[in-house]
Protein backbone atom coordinates (compact mmCIF):
# COMPACT_ATOMS: atom_id res chain seq x y z
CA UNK A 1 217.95 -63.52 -65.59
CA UNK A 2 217.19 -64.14 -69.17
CA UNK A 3 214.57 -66.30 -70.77
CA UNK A 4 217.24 -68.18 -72.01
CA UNK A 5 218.25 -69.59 -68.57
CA UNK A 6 214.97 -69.72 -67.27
CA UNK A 7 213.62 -72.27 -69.45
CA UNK A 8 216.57 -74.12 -69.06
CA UNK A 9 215.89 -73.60 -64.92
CA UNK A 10 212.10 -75.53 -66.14
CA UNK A 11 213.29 -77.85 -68.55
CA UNK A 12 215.43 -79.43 -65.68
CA UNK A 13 212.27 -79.62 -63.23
CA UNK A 14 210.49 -80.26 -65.94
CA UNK A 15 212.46 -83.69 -66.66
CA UNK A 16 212.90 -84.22 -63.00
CA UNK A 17 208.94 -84.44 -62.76
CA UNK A 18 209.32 -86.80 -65.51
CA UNK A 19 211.20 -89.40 -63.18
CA UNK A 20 209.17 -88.91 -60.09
CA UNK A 21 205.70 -90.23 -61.96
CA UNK A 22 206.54 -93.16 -61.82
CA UNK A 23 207.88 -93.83 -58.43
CA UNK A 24 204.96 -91.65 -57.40
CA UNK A 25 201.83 -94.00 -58.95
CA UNK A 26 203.48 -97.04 -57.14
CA UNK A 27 203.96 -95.41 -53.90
CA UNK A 28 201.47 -95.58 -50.72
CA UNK A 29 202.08 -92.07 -50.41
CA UNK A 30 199.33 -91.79 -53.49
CA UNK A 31 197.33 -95.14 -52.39
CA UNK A 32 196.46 -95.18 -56.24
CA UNK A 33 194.86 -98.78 -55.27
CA UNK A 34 192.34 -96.79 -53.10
CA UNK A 35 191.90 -94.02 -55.62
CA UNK A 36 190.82 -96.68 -57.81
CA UNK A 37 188.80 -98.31 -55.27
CA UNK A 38 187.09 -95.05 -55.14
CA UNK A 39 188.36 -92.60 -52.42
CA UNK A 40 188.98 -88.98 -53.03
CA UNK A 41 192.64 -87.66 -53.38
CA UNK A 42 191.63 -84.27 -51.67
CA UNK A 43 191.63 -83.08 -48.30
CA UNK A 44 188.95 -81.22 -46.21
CA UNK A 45 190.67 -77.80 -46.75
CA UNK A 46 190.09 -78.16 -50.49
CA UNK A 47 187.25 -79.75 -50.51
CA UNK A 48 185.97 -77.26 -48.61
CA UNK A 49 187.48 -74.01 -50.17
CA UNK A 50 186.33 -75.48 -53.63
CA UNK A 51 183.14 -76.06 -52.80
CA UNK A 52 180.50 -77.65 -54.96
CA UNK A 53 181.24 -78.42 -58.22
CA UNK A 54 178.50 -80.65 -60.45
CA UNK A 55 177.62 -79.16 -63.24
CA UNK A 56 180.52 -76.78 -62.89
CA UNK A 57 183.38 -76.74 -65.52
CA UNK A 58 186.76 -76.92 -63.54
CA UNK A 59 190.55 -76.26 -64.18
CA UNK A 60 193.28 -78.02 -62.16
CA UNK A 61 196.85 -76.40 -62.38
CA UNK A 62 199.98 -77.96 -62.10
CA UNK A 63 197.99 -81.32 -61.82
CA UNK A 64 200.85 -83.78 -61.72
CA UNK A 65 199.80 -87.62 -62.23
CA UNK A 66 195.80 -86.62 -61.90
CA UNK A 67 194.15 -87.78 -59.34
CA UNK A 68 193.31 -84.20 -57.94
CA UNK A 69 191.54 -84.06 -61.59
CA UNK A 70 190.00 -87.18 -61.47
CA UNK A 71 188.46 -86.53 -57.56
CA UNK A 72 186.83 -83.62 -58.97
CA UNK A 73 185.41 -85.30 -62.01
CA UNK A 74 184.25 -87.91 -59.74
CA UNK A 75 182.18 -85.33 -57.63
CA UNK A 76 181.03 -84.45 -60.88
CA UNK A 77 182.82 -81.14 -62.22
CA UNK A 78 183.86 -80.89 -66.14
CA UNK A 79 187.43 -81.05 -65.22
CA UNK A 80 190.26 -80.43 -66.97
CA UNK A 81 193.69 -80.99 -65.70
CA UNK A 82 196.98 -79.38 -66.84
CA UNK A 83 200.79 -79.46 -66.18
CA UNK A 84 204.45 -79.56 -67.84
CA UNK A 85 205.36 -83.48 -67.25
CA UNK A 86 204.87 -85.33 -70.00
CA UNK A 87 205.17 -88.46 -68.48
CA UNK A 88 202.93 -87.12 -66.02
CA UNK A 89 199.98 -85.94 -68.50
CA UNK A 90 200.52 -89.51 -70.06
CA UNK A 91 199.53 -91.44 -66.67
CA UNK A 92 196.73 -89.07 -66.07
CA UNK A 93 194.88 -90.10 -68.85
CA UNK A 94 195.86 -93.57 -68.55
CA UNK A 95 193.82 -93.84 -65.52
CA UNK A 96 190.89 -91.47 -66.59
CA UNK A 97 190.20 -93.94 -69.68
CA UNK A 98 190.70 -97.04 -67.27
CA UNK A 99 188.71 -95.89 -64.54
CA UNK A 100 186.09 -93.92 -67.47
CA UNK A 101 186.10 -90.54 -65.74
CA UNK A 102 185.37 -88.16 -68.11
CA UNK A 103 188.49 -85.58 -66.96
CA UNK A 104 190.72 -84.16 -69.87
CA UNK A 105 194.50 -83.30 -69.65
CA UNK A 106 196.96 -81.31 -71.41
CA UNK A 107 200.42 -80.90 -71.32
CA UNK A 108 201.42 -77.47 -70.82
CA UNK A 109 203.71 -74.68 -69.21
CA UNK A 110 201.84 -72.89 -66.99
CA UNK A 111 202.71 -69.47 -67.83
CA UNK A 112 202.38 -69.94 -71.52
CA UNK A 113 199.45 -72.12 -71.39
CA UNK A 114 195.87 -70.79 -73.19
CA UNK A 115 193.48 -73.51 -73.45
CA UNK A 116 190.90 -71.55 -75.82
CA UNK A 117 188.04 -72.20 -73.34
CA UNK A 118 186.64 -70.51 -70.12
CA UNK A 119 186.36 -72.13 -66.53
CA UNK A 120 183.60 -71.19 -63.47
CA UNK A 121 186.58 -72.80 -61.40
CA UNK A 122 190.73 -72.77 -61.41
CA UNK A 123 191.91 -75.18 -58.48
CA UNK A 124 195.77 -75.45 -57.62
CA UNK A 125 197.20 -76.89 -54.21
CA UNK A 126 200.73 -77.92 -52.47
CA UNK A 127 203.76 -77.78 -53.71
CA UNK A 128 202.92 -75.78 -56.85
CA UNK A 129 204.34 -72.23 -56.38
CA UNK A 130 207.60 -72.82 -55.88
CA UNK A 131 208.13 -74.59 -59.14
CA UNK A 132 207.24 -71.00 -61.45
CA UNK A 133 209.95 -68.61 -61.54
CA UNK A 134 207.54 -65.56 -62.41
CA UNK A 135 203.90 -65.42 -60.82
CA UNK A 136 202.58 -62.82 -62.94
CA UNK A 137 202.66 -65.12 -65.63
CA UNK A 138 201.15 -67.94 -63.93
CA UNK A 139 198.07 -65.49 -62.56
CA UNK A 140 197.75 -64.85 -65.99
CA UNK A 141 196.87 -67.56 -66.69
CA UNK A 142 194.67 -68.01 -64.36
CA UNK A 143 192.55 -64.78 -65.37
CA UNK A 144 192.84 -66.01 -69.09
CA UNK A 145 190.78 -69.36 -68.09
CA UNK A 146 188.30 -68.04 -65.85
CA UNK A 147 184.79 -66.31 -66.94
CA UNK A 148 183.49 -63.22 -65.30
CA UNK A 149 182.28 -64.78 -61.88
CA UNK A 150 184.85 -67.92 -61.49
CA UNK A 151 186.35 -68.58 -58.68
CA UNK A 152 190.24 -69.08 -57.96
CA UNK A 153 191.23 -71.31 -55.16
CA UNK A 154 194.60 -72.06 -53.64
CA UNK A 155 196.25 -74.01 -50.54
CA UNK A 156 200.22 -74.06 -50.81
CA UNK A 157 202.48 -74.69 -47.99
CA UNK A 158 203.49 -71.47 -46.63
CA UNK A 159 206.60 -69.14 -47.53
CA UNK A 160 207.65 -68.78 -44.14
CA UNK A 161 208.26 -72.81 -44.08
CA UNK A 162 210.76 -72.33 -47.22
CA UNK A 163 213.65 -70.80 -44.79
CA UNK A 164 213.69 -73.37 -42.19
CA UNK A 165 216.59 -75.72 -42.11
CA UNK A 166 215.63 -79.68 -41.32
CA UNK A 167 217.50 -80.04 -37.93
CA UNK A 168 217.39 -77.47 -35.09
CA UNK A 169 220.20 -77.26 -32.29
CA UNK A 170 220.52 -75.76 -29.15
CA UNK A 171 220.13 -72.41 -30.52
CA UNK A 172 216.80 -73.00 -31.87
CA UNK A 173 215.52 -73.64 -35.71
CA UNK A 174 218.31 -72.68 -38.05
CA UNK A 175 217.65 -70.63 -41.05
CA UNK A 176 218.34 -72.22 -44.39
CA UNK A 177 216.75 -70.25 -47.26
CA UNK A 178 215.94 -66.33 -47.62
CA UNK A 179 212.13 -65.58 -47.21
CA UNK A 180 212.20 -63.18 -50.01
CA UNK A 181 212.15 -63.69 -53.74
CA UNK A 182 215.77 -63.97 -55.71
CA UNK A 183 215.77 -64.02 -59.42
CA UNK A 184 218.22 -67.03 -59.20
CA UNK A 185 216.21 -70.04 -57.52
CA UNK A 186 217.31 -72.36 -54.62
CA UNK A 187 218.73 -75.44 -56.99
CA UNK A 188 219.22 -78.68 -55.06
CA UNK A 189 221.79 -81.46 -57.26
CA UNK A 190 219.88 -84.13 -56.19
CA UNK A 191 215.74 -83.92 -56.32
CA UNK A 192 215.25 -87.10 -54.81
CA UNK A 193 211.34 -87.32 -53.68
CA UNK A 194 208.97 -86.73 -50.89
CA UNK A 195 207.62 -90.23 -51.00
CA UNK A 196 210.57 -91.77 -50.65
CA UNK A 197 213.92 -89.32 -49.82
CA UNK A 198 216.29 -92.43 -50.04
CA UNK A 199 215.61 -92.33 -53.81
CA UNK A 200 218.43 -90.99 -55.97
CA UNK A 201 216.83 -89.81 -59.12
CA UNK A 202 219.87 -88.14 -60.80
CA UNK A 203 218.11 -84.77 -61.34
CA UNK A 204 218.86 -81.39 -60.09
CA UNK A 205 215.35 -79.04 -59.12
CA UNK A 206 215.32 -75.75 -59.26
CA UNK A 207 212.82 -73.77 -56.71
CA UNK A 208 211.50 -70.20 -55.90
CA UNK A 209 210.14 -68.95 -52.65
CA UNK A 210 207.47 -66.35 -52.71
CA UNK A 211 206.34 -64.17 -50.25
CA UNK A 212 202.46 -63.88 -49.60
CA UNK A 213 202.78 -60.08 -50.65
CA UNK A 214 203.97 -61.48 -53.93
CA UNK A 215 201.00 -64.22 -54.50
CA UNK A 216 198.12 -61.26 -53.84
CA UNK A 217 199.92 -58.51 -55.98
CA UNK A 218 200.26 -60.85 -58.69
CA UNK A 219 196.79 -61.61 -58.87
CA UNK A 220 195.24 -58.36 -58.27
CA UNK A 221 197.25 -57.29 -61.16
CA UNK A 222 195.53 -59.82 -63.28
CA UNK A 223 192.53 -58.16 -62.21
CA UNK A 224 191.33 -60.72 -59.79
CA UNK A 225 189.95 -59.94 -55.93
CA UNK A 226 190.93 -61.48 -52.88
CA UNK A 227 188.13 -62.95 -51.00
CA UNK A 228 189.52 -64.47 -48.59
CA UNK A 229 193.18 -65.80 -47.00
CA UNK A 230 193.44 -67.97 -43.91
CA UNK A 231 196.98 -69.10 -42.61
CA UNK A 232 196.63 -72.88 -40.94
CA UNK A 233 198.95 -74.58 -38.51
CA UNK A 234 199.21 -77.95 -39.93
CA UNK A 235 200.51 -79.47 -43.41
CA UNK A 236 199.61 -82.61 -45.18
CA UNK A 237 203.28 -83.73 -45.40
CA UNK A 238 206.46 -83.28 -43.79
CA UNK A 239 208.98 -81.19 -45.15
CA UNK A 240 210.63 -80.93 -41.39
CA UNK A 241 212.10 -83.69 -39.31
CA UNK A 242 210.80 -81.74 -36.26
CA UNK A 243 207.36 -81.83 -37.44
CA UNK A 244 204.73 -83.60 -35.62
CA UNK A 245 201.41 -85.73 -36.44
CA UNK A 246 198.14 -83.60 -36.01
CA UNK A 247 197.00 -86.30 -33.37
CA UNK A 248 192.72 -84.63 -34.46
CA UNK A 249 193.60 -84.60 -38.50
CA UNK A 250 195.46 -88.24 -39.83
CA UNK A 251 197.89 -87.33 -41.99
CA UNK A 252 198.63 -83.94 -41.61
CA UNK A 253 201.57 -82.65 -39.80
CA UNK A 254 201.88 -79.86 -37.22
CA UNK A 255 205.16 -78.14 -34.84
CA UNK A 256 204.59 -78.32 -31.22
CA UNK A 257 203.33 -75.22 -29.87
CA UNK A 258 202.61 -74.05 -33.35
CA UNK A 259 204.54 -71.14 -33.60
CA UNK A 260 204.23 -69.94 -37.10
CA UNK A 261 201.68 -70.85 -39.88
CA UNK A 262 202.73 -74.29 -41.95
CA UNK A 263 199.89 -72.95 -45.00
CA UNK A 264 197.67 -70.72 -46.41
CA UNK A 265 194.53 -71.00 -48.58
CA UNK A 266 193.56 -67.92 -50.71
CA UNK A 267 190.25 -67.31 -52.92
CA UNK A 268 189.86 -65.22 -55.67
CA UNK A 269 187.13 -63.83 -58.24
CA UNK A 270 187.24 -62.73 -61.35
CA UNK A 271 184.72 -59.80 -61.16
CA UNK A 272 181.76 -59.61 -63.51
CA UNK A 273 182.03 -55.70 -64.26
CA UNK A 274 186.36 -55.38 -63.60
């Protein structure tokens, strides 16, 4: 794989991104009219996993349209949120100056991106991973923005899910995707969207699976520590039509019987002494 190809691989999500923004700050999936109103767009897994964070500067990855940002400004971190889309970057600060939440954004590439400035926290969560090609890069990153003693934290949909197929038969669930890493990506002609799959945006995407082995060995070479790693049985959308509402957690999804884990959640530190 050369660079050449690879940045052409991004430039395509990159533009497809682009598109969705739009669709995505009108649609109920993002209930901007209660974000604005005042709720939180973050779940109890983060939430929790994060932690506290007044007082406490704060670095959101692969941010998309903001409002991940904008929660954690409102809960009163120094956030700053970052990610490729334009378009995206553009509405994110559109609502931070309406709604006067002091949050900052910058459009960048994730595994080029240096900021100049040190973080206590670097928050990322679903549907991030399989949009980089390379994850060294991106942890990286991640080790370039944090100061001796900040904290990484992660939830992503897990690996595992990325080989399913959408229907099952008789047989059982039908594999669709290998688990482990190509250097060519999965590419899909049409994107379309998660809010709303009817949509025909016109854009190819361009995705990477990667193992859990690959996530920790990436960043322990960056010189960060595992803390901690759960695996959960339940997802805040539905990737599968076979998936089922968590009837104890509204709007997360779940498979009967729960056979194998639908996410993960991973902490990291940046030692002190490394």
């Amino acid at each position: 794989m050369t660079e050449t190809i690879q940045n052409r691989w991004i430039a395509a999500n990159q533009a497809m991104w682009d598109a969705r923004v739009p669709i995505h700050a009108a649609s109920p999936w993002y209930d901007l009219a209660g974000f604005r109103a005042g709720a939180l767009a973050l779940d109890d897994l983060e939430l929790a996993g994060v932690g506290e964070v007044a007082g406490r500067s704060l670095l959101h990855l692969q941010c998309h349209f903001g409002l991940g940002t904008l929660s954690w400004a409102r809960l009163g971190a120094d956030a700053t949120g970052v990610d490729f889309s334009a378009t995206a970057i553009a509405q994110a600060r559109a609502l931070a100056a309406d709604l006067q939440l002091p949050a900052r954004f910058e459009q960048a590439e994730i595994s080029v991106c240096r900021l100049g400035r040190l973080f206590d926290i670097c928050f990322t969560s679903w549907g991030v991973l399989m949009w980089l090609p390379d994850l060294g890069s991106w942890a990286d990153t991640i080790a370039a923005h944090l100061r001796p003693g900040g904290t990484l934290f992660l939830a992503e949909g897990h690996p595992h899910l990325f080989i399913w197929d959408d229907e099952r038969d008789g047989r059982g669930y039908l594999p669709r995707n290998p688990y482990f890493r190509h250097s060519e990506p999965v590419t899909d002609s049409e994107a379309s969207t998660y809010v709303d799959t009817t949509i025909h945006l016109g854009h190819p995407q361009h995705r990477w699976n990667h193992p859990l082995a690959e996530v920790i060995t990436a960043l322990a070479n960056a010189g960060l520590r595992i803390v901690e790693m759960t695996e959960h049985a339940r997802l805040p959308w539905k990737p599968l039509t076979w998936m089922l509402p968590d009837e104890q957690r509204p709007g997360w999804w779940r498979i009967n019987g729960d056979p194998f884990p639908l996410s993960f959640t991973l902490k990291a530190v940046k030692d002190r002494n490394p």
